[in-house]
PDB file of N, CA and C in Angstrom:
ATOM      1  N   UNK A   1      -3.585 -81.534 135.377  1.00  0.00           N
ATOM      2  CA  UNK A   1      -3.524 -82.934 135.784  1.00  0.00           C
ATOM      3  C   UNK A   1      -3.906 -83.815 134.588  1.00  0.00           C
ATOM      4  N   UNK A   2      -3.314 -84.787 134.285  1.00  0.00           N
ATOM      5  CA  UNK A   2      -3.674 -85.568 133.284  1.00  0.00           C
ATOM      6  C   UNK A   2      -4.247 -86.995 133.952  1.00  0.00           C
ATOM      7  N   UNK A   3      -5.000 -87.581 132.596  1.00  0.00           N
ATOM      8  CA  UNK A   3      -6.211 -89.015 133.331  1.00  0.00           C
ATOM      9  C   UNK A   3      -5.916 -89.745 132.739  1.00  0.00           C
ATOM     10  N   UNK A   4      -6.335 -89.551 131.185  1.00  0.00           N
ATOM     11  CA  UNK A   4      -6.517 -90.554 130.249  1.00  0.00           C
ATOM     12  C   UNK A   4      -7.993 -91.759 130.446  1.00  0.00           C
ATOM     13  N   UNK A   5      -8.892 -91.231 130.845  1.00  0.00           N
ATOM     14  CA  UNK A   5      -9.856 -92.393 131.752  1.00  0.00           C
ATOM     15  C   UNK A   5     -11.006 -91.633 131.048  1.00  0.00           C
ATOM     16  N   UNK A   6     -11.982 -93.132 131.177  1.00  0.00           N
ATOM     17  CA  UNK A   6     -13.341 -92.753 130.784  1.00  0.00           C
ATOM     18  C   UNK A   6     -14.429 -91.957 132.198  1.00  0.00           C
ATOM     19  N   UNK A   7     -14.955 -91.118 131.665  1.00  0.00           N
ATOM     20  CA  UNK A   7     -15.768 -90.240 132.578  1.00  0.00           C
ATOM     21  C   UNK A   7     -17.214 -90.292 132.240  1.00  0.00           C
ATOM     22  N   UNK A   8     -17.965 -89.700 132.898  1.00  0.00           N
ATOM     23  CA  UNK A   8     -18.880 -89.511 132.928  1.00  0.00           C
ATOM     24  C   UNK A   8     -19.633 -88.365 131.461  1.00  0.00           C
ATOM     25  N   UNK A   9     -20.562 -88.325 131.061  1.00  0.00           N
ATOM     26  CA  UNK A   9     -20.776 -87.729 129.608  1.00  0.00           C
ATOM     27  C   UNK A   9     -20.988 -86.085 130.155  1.00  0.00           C
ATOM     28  N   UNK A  10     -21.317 -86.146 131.530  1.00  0.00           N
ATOM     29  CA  UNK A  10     -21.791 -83.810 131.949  1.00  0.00           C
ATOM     30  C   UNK A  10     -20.393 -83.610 132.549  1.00  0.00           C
ATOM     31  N   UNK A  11     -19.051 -84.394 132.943  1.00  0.00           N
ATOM     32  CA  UNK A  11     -18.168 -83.994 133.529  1.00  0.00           C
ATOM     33  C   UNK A  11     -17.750 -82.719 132.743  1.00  0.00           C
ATOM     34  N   UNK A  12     -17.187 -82.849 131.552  1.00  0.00           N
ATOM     35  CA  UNK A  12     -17.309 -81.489 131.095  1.00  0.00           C
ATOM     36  C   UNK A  12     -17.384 -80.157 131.372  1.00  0.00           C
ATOM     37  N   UNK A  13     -18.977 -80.542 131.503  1.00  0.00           N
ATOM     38  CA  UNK A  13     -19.823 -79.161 131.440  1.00  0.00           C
ATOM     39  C   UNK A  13     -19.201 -78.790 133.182  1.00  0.00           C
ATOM     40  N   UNK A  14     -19.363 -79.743 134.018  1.00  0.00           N
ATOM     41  CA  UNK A  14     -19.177 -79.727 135.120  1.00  0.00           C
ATOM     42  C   UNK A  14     -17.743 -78.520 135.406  1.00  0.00           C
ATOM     43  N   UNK A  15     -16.810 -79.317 134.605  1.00  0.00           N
ATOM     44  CA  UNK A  15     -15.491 -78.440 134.954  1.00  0.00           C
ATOM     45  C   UNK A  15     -15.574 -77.142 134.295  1.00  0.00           C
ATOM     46  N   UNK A  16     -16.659 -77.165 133.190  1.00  0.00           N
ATOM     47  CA  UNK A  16     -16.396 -75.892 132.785  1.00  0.00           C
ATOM     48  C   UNK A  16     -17.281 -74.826 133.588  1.00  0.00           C
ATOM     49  N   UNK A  17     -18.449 -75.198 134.444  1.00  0.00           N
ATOM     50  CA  UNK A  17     -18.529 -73.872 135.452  1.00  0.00           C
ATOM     51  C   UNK A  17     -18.191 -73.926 136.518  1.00  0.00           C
ATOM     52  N   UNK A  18     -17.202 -74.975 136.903  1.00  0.00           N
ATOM     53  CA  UNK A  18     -16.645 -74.370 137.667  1.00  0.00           C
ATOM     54  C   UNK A  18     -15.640 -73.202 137.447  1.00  0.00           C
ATOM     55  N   UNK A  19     -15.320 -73.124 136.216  1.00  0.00           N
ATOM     56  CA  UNK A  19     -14.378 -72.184 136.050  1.00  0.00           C
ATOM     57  C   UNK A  19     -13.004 -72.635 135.202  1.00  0.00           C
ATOM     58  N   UNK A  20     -13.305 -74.280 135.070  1.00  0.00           N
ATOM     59  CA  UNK A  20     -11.803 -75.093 135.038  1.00  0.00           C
ATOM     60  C   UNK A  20     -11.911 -74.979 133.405  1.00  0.00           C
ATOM     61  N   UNK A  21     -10.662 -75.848 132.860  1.00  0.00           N
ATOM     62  CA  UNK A  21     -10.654 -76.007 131.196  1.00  0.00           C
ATOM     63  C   UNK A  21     -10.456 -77.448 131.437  1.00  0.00           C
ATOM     64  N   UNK A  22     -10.248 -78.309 130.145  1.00  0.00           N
ATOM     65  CA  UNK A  22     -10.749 -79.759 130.012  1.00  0.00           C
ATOM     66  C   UNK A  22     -10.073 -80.027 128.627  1.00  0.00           C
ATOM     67  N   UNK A  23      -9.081 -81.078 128.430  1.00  0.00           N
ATOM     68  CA  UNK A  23      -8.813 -81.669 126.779  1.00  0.00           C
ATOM     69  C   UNK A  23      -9.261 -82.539 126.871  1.00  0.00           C
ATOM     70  N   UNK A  24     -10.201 -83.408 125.738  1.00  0.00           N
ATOM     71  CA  UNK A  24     -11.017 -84.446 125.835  1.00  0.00           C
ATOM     72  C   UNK A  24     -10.716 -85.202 124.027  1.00  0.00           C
ATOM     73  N   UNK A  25     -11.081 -86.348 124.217  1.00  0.00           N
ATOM     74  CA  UNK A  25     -11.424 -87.026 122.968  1.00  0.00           C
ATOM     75  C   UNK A  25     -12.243 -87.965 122.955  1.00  0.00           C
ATOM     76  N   UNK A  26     -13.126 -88.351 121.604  1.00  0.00           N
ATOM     77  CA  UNK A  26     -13.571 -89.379 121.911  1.00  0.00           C
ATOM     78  C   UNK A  26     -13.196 -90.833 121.605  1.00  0.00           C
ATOM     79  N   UNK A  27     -13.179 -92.183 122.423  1.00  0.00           N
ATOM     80  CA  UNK A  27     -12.927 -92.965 122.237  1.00  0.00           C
ATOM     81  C   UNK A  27     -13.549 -94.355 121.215  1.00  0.00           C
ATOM     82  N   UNK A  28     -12.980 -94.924 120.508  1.00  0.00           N
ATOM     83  CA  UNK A  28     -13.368 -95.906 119.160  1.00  0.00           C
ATOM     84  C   UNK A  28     -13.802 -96.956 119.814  1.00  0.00           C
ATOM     85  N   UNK A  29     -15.076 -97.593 119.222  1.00  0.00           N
ATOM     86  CA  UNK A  29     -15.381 -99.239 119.819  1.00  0.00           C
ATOM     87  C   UNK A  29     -14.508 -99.820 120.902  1.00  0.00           C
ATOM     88  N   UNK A  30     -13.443-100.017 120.534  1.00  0.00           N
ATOM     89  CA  UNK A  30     -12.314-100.976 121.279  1.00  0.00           C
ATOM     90  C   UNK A  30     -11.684-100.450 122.094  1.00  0.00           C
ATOM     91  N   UNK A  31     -11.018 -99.431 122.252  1.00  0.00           N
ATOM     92  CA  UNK A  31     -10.968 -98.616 123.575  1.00  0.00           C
ATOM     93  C   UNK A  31     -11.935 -98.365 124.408  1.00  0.00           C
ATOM     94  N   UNK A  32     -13.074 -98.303 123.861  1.00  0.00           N
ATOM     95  CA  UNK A  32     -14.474 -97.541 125.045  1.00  0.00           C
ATOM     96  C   UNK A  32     -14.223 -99.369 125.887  1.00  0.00           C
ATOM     97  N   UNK A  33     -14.639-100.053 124.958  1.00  0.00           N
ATOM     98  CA  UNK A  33     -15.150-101.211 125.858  1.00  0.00           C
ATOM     99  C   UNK A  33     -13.822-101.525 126.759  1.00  0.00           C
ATOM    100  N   UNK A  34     -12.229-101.117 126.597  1.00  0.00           N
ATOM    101  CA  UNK A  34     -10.860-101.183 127.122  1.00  0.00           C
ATOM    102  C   UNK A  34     -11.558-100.553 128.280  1.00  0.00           C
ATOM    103  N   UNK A  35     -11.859 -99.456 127.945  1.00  0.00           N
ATOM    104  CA  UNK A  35     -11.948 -98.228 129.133  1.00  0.00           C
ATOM    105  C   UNK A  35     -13.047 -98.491 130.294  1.00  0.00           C
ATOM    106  N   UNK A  36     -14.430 -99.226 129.648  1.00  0.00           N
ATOM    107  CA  UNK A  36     -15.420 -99.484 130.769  1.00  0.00           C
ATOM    108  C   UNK A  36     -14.454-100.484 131.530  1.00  0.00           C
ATOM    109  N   UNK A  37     -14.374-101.645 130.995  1.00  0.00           N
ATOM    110  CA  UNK A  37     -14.086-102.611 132.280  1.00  0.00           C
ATOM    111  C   UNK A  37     -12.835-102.095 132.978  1.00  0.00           C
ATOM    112  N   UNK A  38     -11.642-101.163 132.492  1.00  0.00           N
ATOM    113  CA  UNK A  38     -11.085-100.656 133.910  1.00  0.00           C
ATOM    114  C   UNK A  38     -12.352 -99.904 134.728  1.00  0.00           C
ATOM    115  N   UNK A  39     -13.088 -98.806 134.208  1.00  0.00           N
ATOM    116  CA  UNK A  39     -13.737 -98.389 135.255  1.00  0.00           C
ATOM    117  C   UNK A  39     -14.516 -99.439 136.018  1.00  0.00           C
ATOM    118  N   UNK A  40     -14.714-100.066 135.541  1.00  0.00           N
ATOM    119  CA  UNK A  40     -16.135-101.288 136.471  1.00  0.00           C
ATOM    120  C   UNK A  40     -15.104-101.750 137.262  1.00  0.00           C
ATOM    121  N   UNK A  41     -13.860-102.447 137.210  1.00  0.00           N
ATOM    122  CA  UNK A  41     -12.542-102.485 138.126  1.00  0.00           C
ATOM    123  C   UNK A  41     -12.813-101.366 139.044  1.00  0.00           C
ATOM    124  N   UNK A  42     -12.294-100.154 138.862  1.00  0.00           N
ATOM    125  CA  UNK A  42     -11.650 -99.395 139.863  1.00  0.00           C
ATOM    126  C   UNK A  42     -13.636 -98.886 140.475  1.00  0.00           C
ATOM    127  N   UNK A  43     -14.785 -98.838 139.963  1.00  0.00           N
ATOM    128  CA  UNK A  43     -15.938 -98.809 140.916  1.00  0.00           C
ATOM    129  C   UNK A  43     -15.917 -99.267 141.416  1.00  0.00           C
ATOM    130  N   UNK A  44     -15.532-100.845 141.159  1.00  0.00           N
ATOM    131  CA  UNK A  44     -16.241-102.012 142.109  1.00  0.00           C
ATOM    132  C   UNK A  44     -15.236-101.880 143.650  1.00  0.00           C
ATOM    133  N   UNK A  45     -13.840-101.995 142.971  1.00  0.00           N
ATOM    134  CA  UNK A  45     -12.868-101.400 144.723  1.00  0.00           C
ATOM    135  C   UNK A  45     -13.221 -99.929 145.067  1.00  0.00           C
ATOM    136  N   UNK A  46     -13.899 -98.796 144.638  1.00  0.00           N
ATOM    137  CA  UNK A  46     -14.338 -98.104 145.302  1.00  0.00           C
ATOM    138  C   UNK A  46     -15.239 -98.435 146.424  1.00  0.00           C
ATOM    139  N   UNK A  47     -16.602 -99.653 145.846  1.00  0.00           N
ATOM    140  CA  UNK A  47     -17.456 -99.786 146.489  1.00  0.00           C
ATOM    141  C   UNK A  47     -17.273-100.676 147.823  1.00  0.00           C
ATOM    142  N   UNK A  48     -16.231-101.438 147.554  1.00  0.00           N
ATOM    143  CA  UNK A  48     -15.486-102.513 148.393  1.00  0.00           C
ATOM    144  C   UNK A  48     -15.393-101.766 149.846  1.00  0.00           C
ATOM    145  N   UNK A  49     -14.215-100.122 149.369  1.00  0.00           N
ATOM    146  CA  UNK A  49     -13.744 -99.837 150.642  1.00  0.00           C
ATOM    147  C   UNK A  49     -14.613 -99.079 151.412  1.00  0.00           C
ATOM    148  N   UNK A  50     -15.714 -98.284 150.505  1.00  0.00           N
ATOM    149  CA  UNK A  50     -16.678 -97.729 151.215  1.00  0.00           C
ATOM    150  C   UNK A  50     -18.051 -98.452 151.293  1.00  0.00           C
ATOM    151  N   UNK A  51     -18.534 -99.040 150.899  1.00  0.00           N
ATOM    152  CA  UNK A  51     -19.962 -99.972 151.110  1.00  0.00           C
ATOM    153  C   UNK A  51     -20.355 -99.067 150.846  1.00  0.00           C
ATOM    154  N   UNK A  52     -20.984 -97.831 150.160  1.00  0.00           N
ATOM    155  CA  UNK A  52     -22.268 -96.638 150.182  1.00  0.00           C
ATOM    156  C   UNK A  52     -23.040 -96.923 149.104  1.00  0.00           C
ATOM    157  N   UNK A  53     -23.975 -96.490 149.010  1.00  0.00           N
ATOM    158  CA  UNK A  53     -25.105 -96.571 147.746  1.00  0.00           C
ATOM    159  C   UNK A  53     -24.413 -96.421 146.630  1.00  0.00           C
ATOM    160  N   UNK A  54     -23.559 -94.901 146.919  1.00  0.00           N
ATOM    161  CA  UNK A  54     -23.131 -94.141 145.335  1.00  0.00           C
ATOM    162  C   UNK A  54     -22.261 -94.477 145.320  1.00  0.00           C
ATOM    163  N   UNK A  55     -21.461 -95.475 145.925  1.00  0.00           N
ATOM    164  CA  UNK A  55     -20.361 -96.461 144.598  1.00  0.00           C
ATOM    165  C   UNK A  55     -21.139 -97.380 144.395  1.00  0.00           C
ATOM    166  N   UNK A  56     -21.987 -98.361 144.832  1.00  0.00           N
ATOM    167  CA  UNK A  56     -22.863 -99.190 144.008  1.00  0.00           C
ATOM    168  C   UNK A  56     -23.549 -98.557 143.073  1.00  0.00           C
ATOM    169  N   UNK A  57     -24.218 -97.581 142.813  1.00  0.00           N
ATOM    170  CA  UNK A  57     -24.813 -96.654 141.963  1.00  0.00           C
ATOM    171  C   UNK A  57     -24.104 -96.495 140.956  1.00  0.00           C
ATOM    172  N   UNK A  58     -22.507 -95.990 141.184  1.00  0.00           N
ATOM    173  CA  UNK A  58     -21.874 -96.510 139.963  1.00  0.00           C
ATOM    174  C   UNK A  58     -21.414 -97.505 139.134  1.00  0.00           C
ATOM    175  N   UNK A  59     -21.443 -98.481 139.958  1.00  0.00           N
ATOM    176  CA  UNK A  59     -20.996 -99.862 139.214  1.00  0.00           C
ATOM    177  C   UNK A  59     -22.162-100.328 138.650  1.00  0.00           C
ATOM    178  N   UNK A  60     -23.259 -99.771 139.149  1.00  0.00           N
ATOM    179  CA  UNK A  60     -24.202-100.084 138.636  1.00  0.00           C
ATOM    180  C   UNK A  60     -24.564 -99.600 137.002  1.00  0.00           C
ATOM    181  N   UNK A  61     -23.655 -98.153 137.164  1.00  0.00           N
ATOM    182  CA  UNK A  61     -23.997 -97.549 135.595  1.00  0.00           C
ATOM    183  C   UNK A  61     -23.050 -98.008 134.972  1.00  0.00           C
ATOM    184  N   UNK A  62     -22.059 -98.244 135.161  1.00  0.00           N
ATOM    185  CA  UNK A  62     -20.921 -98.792 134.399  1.00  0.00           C
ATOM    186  C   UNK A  62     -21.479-100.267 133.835  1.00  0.00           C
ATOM    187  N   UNK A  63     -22.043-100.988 134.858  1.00  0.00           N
ATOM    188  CA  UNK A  63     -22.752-102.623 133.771  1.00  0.00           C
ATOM    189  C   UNK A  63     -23.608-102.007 133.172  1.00  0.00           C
ATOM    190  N   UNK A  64     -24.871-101.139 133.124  1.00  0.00           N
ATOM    191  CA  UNK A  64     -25.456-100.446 132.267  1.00  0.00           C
ATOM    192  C   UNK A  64     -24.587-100.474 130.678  1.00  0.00           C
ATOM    193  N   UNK A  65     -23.728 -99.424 130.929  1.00  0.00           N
ATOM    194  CA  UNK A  65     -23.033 -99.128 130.104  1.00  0.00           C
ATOM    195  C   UNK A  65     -22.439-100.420 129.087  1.00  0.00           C
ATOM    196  N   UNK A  66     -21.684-101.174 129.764  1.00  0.00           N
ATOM    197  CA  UNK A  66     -21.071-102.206 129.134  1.00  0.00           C
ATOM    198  C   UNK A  66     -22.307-102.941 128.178  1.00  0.00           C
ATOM    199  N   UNK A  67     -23.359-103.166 129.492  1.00  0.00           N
ATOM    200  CA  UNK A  67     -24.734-104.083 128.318  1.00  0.00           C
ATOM    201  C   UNK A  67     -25.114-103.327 127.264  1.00  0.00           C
ATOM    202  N   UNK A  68     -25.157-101.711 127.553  1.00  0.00           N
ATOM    203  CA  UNK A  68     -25.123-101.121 126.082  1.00  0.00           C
ATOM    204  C   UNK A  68     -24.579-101.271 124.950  1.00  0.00           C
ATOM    205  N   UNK A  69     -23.343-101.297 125.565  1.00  0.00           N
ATOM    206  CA  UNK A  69     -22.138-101.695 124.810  1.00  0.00           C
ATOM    207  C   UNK A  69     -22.414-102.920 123.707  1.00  0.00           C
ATOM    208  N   UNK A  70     -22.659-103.956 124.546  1.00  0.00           N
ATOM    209  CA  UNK A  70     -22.187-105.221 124.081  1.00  0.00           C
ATOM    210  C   UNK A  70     -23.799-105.798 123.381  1.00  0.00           C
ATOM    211  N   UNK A  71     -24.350-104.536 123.211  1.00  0.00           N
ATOM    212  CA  UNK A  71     -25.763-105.075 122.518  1.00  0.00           C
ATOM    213  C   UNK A  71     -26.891-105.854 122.899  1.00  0.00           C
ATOM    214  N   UNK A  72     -26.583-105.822 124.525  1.00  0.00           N
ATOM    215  CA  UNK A  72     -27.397-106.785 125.341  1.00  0.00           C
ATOM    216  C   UNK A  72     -28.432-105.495 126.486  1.00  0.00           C
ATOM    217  N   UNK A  73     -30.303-105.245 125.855  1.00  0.00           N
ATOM    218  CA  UNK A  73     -30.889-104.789 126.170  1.00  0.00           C
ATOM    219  C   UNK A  73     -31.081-104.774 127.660  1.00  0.00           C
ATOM    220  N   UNK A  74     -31.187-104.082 128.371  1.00  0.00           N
ATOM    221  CA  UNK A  74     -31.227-103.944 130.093  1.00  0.00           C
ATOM    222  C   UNK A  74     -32.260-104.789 130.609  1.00  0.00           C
ATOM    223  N   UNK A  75     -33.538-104.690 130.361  1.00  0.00           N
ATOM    224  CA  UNK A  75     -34.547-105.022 130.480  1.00  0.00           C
ATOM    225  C   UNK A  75     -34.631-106.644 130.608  1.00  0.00           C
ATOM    226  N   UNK A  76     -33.557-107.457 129.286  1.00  0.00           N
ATOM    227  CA  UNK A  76     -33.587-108.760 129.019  1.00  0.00           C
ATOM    228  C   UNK A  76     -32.624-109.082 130.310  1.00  0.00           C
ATOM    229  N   UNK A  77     -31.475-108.148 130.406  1.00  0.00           N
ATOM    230  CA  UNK A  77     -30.783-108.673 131.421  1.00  0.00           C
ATOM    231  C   UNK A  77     -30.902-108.947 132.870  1.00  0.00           C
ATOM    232  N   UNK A  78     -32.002-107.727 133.529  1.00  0.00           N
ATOM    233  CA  UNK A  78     -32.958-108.047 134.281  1.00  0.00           C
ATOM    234  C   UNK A  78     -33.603-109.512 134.538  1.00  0.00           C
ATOM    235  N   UNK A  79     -34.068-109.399 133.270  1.00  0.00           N
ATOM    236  CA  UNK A  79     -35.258-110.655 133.125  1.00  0.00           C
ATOM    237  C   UNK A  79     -34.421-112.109 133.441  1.00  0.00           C
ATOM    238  N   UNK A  80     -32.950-112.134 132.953  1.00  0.00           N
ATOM    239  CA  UNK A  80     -32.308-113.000 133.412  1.00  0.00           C
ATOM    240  C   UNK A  80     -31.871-113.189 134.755  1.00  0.00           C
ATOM    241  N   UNK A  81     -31.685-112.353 134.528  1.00  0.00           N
ATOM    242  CA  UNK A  81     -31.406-112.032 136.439  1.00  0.00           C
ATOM    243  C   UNK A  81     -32.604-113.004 137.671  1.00  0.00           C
ATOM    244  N   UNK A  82     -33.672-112.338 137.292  1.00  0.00           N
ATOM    245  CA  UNK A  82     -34.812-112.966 137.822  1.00  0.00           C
ATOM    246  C   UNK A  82     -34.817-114.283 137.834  1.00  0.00           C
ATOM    247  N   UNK A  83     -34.694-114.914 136.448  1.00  0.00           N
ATOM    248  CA  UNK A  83     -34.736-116.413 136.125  1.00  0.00           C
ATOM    249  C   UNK A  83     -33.859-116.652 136.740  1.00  0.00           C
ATOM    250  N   UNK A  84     -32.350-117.094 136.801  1.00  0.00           N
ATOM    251  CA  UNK A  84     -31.495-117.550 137.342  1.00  0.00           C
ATOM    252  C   UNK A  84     -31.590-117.502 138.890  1.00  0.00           C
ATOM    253  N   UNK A  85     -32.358-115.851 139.288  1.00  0.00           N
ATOM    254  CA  UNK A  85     -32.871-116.103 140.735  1.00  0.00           C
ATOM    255  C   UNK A  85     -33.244-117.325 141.375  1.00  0.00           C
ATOM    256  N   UNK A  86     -34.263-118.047 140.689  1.00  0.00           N
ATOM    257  CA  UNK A  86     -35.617-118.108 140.388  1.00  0.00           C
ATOM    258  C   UNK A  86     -34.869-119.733 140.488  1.00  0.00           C
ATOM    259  N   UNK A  87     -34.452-120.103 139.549  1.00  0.00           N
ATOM    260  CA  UNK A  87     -33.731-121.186 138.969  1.00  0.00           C
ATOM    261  C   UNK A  87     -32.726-121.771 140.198  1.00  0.00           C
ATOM    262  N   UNK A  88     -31.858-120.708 140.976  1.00  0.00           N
ATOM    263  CA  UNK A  88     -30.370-121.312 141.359  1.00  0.00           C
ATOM    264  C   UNK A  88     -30.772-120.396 142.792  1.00  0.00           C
ATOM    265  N   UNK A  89     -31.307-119.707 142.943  1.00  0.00           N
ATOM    266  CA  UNK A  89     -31.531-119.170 144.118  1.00  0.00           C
ATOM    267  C   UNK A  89     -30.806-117.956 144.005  1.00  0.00           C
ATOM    268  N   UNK A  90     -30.592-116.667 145.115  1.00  0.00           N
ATOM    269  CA  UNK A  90     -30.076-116.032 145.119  1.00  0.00           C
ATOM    270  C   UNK A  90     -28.630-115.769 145.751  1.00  0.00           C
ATOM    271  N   UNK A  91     -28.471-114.897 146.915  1.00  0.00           N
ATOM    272  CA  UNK A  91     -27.318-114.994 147.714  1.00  0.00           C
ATOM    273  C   UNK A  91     -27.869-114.569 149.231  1.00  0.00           C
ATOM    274  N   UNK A  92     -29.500-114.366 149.144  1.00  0.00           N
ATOM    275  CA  UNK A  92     -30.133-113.553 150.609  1.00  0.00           C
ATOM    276  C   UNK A  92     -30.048-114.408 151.983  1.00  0.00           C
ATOM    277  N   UNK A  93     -29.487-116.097 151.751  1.00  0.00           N
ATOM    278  CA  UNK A  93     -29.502-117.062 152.775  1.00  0.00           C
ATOM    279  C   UNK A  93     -27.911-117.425 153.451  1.00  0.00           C
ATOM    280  N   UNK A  94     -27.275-116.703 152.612  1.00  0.00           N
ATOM    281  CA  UNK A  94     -25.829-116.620 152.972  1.00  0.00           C
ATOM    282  C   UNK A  94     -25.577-118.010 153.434  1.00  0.00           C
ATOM    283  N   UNK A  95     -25.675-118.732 152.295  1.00  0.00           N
ATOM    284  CA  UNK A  95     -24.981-119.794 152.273  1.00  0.00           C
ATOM    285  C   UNK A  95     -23.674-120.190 152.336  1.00  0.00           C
ATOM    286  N   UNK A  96     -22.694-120.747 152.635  1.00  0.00           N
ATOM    287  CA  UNK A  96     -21.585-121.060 152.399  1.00  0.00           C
ATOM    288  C   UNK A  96     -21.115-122.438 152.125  1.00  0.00           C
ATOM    289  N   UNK A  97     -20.862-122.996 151.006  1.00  0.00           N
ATOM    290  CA  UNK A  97     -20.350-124.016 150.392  1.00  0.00           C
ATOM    291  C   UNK A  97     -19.185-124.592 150.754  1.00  0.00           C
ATOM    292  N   UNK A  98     -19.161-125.266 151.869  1.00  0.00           N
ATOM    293  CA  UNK A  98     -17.713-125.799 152.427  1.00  0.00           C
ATOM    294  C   UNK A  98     -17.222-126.903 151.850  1.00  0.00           C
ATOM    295  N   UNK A  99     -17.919-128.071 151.082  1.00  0.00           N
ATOM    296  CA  UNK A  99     -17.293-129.188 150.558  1.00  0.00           C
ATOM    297  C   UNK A  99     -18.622-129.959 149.450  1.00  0.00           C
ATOM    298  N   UNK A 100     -18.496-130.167 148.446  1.00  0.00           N
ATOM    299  CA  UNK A 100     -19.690-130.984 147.341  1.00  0.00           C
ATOM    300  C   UNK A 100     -18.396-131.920 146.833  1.00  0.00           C
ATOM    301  N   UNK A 101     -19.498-133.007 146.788  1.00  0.00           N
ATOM    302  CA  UNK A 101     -18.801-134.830 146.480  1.00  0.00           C
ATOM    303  C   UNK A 101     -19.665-134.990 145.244  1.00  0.00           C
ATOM    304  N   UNK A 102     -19.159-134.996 144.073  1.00  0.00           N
ATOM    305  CA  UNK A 102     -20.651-135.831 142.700  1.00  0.00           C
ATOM    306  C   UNK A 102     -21.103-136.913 143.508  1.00  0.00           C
ATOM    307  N   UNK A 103     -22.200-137.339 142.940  1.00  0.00           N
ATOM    308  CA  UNK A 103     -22.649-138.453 143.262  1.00  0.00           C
ATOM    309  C   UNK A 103     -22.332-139.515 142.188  1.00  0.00           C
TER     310      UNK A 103
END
């Protein structure tokens, strides 16, 4: 079967006890970061159709990944997270925005 898709770093090892074989390469700056945001795509409609932990769990490693990527420490991104909480509120009041006029 052929993929062409970014995987996980033990899949590998994985196929290899099961018994299976595996052609692999590794991918350059600009493809990896090509390759996360399809996967963060196709997690996030995983998580859509099933709601379960372990597709959030993955989309979750996949933004991991990308903030790795893109040189932006986890910890800080957190910390933003919080602030903007903090700042703009969250989403826990399920608000819905039906119409805003400027003043």
């Amino acid at each position: 079967m052929k993929y062409d898709k970014l995987i996980r770093d033990k899949i590998p090892e994985i196929i290899e006890k099961k018994g299976g074989t595996y052609k692999i390469r590794l991918a350059d700056d600009q493809e990896y970061w090509s390759k996360l945001k399809v996967k963060l795509t196709e997690e996030v409609a995983e998580f859509l159709e099933s709601e379960s932990h372990e597709e959030i769990a993955d989309v979750l490693e996949v933004l991991q990944a990308a903030a790795e990527h893109k040189g932006f420490e986890w910890d800080v991104v957190l910390t933003t997270q919080r602030i903007k909480a903090e700042e703009r509120g969250g989403f826990k009041k399920k608000i819905i925005l039906e119409e805003s006029h400027d003043a």
